[in-house]
C-alpha atoms as a PDB file:
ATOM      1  CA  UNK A   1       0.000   0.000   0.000  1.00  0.00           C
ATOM      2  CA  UNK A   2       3.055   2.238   0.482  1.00  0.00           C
ATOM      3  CA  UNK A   3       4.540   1.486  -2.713  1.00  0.00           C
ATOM      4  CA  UNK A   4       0.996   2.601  -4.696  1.00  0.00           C
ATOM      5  CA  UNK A   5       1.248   5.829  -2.367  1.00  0.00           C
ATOM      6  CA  UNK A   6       5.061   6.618  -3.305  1.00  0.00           C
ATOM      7  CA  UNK A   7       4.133   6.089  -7.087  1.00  0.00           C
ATOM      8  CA  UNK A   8       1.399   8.657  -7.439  1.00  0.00           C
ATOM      9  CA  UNK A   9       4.032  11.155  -5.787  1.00  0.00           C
ATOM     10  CA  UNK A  10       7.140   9.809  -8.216  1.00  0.00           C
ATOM     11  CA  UNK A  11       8.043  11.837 -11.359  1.00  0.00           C
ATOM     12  CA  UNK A  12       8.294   9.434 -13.844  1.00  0.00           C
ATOM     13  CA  UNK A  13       8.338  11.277 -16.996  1.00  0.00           C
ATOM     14  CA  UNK A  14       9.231  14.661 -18.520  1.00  0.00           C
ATOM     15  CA  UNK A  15       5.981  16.033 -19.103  1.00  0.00           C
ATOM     16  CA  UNK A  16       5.691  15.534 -15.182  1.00  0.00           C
ATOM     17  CA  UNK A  17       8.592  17.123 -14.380  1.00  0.00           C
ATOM     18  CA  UNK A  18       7.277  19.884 -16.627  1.00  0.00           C
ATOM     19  CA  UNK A  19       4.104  20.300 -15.185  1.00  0.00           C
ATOM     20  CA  UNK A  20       6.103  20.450 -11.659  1.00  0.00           C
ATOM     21  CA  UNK A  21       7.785  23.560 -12.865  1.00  0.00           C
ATOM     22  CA  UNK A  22       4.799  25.411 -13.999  1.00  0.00           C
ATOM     23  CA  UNK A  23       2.960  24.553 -10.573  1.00  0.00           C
ATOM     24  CA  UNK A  24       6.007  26.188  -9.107  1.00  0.00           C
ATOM     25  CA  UNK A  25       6.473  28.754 -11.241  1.00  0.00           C
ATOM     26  CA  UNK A  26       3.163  30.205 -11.273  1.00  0.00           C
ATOM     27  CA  UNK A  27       3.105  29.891  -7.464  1.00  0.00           C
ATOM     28  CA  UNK A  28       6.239  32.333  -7.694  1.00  0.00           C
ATOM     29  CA  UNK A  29       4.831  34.721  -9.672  1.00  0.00           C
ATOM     30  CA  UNK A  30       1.716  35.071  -7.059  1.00  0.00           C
ATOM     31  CA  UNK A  31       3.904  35.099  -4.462  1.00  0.00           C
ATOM     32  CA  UNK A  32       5.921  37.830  -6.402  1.00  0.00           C
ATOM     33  CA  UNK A  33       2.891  39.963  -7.136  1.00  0.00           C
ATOM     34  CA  UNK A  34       2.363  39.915  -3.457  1.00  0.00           C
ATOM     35  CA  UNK A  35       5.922  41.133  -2.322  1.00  0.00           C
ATOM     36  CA  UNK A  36       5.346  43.557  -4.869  1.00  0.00           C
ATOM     37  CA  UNK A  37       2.418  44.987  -3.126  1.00  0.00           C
ATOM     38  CA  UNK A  38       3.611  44.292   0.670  1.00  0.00           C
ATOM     39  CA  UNK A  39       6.932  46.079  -0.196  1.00  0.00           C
ATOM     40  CA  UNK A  40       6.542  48.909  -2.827  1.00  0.00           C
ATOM     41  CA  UNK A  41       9.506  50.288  -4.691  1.00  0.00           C
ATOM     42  CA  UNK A  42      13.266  48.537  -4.944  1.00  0.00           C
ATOM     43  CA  UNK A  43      12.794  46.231  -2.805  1.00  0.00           C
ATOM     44  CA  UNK A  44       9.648  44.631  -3.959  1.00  0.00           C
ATOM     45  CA  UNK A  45      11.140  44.225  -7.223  1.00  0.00           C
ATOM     46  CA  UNK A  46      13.966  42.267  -5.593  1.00  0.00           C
ATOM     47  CA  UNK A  47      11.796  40.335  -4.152  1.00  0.00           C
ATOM     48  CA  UNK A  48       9.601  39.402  -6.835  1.00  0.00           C
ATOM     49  CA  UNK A  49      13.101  38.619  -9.352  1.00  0.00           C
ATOM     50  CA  UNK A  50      14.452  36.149  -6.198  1.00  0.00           C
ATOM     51  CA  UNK A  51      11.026  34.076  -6.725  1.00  0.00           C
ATOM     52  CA  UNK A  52      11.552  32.902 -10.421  1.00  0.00           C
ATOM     53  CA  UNK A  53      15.343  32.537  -9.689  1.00  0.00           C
ATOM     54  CA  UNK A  54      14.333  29.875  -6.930  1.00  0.00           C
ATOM     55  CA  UNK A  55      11.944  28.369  -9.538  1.00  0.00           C
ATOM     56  CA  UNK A  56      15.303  28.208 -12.525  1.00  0.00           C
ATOM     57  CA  UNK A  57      16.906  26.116 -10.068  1.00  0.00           C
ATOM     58  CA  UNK A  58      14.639  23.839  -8.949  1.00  0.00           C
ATOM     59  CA  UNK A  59      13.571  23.312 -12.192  1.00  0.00           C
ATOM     60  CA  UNK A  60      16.933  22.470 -13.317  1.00  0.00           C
ATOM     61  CA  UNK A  61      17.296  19.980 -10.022  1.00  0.00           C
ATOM     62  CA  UNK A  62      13.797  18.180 -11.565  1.00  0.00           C
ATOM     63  CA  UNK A  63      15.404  17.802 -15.149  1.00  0.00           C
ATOM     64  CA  UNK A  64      18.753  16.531 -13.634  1.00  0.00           C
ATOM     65  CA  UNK A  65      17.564  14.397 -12.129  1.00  0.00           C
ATOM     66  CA  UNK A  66      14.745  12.583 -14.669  1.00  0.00           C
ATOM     67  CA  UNK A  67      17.967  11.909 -16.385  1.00  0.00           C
ATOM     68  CA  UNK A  68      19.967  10.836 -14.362  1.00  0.00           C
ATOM     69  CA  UNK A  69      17.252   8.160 -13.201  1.00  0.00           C
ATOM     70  CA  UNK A  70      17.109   7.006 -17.163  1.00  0.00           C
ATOM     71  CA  UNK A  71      21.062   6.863 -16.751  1.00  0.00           C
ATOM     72  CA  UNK A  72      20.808   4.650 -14.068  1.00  0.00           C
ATOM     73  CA  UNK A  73      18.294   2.083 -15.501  1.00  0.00           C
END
């Protein structure tokens, strides 16, 4: 029953790791928009460019590691 429960929470295939990053990336934007309005000016701005960056390398952790998973089988 634990192994059906890990599967539906694996990453199996590109297009999942793809849809991963959107989730996360449009989460960042919101989140952006909202630092943008809690902290006008410079430093919302700041904020709101840290939030993709976070979202480049997580995506890039996802990808890496899809193939290095095919690699290994």
């Amino acid at each position: 029953m634990l192994t059906r429960l890990k599967n539906l929470f694996t990453i199996k295939s590109k297009f999942e790791a793809f849809l991963v990053i959107y989730g996360l990336a449009v989460g960042a934007v919101e989140r952006g928009f909202h630092y943008m309005q809690l902290y006008p000016g410079i430093a919302g701005k700041l904020m709101f460019a840290v939030c993709p960056i976070a979202v480049f390398m997580a995506g890039t952790r996802i990808l890496d590691s899809i193939d290095a998973d095919r690699e290994v089988r």
